[in-house]
PDB file of N, CA and C in Angstrom:
ATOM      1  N   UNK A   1     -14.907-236.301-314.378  1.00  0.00           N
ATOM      2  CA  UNK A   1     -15.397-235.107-315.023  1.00  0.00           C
ATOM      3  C   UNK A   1     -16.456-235.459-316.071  1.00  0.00           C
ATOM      4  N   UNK A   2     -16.451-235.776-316.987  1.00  0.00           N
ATOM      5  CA  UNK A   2     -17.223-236.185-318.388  1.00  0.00           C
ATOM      6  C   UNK A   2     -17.167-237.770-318.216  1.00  0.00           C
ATOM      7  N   UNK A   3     -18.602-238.021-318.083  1.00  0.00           N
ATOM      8  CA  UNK A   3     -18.827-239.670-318.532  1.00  0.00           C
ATOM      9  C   UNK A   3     -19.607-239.975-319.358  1.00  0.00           C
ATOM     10  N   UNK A   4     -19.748-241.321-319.514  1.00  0.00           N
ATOM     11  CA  UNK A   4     -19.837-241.722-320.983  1.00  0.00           C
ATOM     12  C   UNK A   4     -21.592-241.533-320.647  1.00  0.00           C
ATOM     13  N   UNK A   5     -22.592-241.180-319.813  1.00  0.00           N
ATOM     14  CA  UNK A   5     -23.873-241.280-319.426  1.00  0.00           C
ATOM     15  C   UNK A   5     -24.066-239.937-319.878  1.00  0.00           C
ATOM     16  N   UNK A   6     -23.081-238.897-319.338  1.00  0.00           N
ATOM     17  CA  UNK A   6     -23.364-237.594-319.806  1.00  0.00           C
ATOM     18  C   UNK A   6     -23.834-236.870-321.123  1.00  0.00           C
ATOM     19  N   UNK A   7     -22.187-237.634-321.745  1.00  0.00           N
ATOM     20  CA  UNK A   7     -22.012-237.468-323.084  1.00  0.00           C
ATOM     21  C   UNK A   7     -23.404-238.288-323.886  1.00  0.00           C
ATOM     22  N   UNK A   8     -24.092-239.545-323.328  1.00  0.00           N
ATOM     23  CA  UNK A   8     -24.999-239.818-324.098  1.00  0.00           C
ATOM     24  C   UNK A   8     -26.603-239.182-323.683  1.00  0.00           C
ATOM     25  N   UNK A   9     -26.709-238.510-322.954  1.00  0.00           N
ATOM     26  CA  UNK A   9     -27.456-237.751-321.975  1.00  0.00           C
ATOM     27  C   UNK A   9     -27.454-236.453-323.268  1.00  0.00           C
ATOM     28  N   UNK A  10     -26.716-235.853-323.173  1.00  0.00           N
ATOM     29  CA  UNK A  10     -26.234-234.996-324.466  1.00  0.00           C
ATOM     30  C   UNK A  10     -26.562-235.124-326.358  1.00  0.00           C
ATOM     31  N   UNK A  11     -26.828-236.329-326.337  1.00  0.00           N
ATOM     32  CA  UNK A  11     -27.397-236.856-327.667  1.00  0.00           C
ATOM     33  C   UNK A  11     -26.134-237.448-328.540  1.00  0.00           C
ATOM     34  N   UNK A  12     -25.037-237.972-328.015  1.00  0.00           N
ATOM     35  CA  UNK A  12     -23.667-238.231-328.312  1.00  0.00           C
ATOM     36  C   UNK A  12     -23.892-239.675-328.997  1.00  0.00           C
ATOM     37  N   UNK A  13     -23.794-239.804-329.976  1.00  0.00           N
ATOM     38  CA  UNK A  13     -23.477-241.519-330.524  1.00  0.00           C
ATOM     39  C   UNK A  13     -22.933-242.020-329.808  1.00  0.00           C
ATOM     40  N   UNK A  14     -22.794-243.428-330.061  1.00  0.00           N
ATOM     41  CA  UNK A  14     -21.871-244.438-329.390  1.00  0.00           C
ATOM     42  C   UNK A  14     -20.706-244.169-329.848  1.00  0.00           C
ATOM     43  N   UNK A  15     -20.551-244.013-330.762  1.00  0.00           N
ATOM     44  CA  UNK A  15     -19.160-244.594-331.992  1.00  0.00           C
ATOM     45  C   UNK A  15     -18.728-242.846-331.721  1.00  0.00           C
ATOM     46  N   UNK A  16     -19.277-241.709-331.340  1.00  0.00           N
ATOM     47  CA  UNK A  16     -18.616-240.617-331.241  1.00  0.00           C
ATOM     48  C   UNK A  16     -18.031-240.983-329.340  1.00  0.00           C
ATOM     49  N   UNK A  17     -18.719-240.867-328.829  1.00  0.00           N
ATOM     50  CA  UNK A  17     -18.171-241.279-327.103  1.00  0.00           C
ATOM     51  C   UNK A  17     -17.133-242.109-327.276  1.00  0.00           C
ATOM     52  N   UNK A  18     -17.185-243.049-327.944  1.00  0.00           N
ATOM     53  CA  UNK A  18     -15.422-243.408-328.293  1.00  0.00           C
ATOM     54  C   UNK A  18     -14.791-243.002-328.134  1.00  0.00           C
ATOM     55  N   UNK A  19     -14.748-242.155-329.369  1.00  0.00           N
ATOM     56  CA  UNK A  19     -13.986-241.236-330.223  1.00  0.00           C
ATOM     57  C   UNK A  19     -13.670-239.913-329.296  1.00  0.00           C
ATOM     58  N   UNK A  20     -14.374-239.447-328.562  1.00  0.00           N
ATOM     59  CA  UNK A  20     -14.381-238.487-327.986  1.00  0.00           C
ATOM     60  C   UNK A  20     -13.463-239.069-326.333  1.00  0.00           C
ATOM     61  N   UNK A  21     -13.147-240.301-325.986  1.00  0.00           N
ATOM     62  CA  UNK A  21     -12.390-240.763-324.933  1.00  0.00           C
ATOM     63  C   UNK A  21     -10.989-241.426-325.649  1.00  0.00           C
ATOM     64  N   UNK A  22     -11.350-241.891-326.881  1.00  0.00           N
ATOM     65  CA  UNK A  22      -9.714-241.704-327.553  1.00  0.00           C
ATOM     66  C   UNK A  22      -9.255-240.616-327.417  1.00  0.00           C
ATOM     67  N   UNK A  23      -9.438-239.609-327.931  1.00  0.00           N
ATOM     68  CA  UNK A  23      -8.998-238.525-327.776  1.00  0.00           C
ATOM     69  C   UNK A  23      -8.541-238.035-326.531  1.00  0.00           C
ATOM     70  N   UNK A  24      -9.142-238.286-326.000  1.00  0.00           N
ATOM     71  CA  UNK A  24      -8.435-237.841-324.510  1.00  0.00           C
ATOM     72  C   UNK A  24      -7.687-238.282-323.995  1.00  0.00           C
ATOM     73  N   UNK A  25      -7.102-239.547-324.024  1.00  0.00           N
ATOM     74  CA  UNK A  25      -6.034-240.721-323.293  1.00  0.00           C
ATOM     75  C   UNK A  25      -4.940-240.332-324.938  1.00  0.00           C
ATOM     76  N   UNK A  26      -5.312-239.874-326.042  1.00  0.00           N
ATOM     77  CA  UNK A  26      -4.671-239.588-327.027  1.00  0.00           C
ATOM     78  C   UNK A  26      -3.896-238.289-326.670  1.00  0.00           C
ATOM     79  N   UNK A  27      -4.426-237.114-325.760  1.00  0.00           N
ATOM     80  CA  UNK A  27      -3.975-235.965-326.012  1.00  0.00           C
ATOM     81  C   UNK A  27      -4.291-235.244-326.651  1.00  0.00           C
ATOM     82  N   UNK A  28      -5.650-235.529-327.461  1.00  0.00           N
ATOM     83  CA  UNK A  28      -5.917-234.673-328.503  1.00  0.00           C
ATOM     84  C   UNK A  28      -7.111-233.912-328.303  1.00  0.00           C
ATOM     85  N   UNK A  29      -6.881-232.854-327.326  1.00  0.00           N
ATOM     86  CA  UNK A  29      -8.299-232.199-326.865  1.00  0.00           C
ATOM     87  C   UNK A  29      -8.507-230.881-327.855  1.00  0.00           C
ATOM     88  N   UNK A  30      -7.857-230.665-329.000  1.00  0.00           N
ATOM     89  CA  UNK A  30      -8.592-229.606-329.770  1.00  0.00           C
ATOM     90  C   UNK A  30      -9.195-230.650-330.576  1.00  0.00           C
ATOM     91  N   UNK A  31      -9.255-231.785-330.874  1.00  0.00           N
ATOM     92  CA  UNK A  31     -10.231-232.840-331.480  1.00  0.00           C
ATOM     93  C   UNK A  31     -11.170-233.237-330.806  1.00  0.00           C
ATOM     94  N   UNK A  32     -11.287-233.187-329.222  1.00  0.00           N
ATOM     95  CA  UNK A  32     -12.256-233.044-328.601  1.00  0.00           C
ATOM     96  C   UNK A  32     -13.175-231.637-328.115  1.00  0.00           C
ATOM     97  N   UNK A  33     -12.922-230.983-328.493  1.00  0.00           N
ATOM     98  CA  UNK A  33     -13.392-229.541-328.596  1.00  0.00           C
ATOM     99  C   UNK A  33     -14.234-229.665-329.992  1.00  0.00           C
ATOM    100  N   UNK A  34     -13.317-229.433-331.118  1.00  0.00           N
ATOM    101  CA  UNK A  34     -14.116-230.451-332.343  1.00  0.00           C
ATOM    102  C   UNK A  34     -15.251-230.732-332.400  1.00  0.00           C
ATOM    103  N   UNK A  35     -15.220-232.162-331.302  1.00  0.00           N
ATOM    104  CA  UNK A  35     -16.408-232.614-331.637  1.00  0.00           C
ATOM    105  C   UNK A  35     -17.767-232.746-330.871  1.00  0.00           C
ATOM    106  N   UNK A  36     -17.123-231.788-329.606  1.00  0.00           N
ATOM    107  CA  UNK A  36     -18.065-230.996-328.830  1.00  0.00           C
ATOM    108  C   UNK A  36     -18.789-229.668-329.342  1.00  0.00           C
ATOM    109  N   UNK A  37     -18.041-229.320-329.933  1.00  0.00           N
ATOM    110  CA  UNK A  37     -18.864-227.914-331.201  1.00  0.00           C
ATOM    111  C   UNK A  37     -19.528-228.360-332.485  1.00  0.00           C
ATOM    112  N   UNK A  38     -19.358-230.031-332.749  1.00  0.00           N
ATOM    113  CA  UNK A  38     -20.144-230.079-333.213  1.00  0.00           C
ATOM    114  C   UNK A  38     -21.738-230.209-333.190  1.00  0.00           C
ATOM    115  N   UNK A  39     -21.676-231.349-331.712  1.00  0.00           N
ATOM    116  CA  UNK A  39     -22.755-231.518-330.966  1.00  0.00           C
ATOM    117  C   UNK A  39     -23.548-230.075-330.806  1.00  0.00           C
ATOM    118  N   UNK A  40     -22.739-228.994-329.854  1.00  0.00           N
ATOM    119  CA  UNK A  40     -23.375-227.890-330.001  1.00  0.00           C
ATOM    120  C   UNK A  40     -23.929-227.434-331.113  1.00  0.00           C
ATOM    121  N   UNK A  41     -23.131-227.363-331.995  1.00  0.00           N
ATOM    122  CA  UNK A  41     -23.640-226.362-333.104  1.00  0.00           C
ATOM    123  C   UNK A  41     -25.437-227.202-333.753  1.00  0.00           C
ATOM    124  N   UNK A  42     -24.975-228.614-333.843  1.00  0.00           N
ATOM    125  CA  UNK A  42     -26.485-228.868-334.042  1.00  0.00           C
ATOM    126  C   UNK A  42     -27.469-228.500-333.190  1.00  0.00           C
ATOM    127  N   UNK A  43     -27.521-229.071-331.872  1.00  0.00           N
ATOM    128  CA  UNK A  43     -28.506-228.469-331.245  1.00  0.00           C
ATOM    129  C   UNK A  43     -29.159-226.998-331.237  1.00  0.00           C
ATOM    130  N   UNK A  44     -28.037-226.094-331.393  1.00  0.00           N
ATOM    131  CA  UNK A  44     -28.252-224.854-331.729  1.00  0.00           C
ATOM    132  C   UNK A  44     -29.273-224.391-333.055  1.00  0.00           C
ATOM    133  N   UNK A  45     -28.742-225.786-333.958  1.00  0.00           N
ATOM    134  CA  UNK A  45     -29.457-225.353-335.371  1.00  0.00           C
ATOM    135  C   UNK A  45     -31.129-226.026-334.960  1.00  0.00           C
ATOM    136  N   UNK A  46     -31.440-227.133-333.683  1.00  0.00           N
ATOM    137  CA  UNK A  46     -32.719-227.711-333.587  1.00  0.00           C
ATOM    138  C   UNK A  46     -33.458-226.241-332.792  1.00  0.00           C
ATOM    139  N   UNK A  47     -32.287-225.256-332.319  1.00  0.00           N
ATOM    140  CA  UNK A  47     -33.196-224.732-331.260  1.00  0.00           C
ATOM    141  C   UNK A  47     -33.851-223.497-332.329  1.00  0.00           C
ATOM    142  N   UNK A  48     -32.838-223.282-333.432  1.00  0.00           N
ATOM    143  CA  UNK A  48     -33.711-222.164-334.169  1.00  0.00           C
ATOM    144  C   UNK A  48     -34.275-223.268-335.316  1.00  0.00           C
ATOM    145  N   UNK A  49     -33.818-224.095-335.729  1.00  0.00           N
ATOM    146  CA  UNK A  49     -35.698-224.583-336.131  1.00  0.00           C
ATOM    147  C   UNK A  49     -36.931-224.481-335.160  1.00  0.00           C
ATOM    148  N   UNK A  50     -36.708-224.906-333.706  1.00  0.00           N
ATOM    149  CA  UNK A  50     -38.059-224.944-333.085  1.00  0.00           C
ATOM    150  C   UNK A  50     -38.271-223.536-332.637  1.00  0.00           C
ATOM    151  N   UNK A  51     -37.632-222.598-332.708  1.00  0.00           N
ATOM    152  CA  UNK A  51     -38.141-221.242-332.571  1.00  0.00           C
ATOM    153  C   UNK A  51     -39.119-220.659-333.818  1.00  0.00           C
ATOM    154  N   UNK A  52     -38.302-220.885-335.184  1.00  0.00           N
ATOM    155  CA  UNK A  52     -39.407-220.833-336.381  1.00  0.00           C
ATOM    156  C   UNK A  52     -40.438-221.537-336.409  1.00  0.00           C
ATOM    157  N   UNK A  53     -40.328-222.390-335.665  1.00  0.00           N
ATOM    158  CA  UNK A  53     -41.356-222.886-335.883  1.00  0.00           C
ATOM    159  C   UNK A  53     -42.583-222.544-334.728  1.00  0.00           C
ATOM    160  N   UNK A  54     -41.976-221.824-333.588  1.00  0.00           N
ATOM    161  CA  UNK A  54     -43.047-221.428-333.076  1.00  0.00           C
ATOM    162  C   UNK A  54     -43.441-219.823-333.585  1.00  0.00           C
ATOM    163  N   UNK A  55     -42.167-219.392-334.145  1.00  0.00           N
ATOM    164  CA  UNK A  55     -43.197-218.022-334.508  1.00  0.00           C
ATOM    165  C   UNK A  55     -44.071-218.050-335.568  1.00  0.00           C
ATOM    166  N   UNK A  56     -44.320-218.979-336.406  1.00  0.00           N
ATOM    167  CA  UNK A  56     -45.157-219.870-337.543  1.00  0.00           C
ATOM    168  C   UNK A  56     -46.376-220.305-336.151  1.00  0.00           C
ATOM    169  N   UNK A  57     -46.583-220.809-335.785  1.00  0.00           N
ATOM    170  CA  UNK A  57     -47.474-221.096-334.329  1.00  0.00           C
ATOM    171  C   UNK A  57     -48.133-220.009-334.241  1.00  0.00           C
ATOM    172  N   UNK A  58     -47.541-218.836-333.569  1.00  0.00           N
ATOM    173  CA  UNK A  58     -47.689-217.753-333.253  1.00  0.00           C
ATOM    174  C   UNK A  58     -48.627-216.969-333.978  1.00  0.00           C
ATOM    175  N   UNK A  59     -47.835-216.565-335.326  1.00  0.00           N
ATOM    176  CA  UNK A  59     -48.747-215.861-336.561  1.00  0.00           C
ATOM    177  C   UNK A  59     -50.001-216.925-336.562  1.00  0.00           C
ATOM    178  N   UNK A  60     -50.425-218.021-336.559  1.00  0.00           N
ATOM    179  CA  UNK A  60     -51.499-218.959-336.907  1.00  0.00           C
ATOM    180  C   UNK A  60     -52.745-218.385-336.039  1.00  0.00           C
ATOM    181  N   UNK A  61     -52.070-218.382-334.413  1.00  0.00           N
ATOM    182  CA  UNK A  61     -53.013-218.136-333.332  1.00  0.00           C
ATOM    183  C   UNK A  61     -53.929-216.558-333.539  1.00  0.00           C
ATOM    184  N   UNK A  62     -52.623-216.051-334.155  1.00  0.00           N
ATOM    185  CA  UNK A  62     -53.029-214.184-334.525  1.00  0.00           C
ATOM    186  C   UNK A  62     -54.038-214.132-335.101  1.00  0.00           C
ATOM    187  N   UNK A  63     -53.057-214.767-336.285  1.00  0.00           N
ATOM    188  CA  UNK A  63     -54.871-215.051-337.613  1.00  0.00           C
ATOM    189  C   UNK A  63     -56.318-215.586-337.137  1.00  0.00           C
ATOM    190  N   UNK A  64     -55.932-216.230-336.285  1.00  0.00           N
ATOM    191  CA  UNK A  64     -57.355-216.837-336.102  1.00  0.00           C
ATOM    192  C   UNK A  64     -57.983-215.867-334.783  1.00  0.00           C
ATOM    193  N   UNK A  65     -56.699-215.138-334.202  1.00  0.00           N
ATOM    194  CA  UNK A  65     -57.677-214.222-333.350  1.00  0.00           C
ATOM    195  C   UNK A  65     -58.446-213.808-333.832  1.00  0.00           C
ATOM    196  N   UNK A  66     -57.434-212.631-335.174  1.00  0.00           N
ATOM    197  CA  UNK A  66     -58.105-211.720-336.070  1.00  0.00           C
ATOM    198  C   UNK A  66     -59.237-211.740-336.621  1.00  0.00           C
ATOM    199  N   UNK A  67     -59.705-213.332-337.081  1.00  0.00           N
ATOM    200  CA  UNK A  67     -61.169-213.517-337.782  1.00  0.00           C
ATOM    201  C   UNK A  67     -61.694-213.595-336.552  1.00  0.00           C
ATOM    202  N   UNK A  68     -61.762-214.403-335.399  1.00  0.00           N
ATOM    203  CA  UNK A  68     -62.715-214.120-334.325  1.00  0.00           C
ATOM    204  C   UNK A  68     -63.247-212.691-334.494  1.00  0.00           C
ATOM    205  N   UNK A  69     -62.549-212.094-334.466  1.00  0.00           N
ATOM    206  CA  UNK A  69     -62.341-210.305-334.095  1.00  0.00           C
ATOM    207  C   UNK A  69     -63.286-209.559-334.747  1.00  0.00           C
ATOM    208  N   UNK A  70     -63.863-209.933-336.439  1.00  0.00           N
ATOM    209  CA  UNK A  70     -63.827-209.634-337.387  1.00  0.00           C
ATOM    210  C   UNK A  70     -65.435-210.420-337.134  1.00  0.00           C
ATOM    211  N   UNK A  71     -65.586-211.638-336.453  1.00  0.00           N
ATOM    212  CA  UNK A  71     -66.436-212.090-336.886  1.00  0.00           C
ATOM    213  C   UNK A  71     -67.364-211.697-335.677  1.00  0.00           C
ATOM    214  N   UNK A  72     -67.047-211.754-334.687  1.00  0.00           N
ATOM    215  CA  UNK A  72     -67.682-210.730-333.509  1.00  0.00           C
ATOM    216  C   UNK A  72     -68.142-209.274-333.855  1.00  0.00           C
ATOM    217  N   UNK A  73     -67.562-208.414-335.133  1.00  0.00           N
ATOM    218  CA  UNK A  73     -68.461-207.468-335.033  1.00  0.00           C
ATOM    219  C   UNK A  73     -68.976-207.517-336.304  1.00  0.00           C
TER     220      UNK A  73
END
């Protein structure tokens, strides 16, 4: 099911893929849930940085339509 290529495929430390296969031969899969929401939750936080940061992009391209716009008539 889950290998250790995946999990580092995923952006998983070494020292967490461990941790995350202790846990499992441990029994302890709400500690592996854990630390699968953590993984998520960052990525989540890279995906709305790179969304601000494209609507910052966005407004830039506007502005500079706008003076084209401005400077054309």
């Amino acid at each position: 099911m889950v290998s250790e290529e995946m999990l580092a495929e995923l952006g998983f430390k070494p020292g967490d893929i461990s941790e995350f296969f202790r846990f499992g031969e441990e029994k302890q899969f709400a500690a592996q849930k854990k630390l699968l929401r953590r993984y998520r939750d960052g990525l989540l936080q890279q995906i709305h940085g790179d969304e601000k940061r494209i609507t910052h992009i966005d407004y830039l391209i506007h502005e500079i339509e706008k003076q084209t716009q401005e400077v054309s008539l």
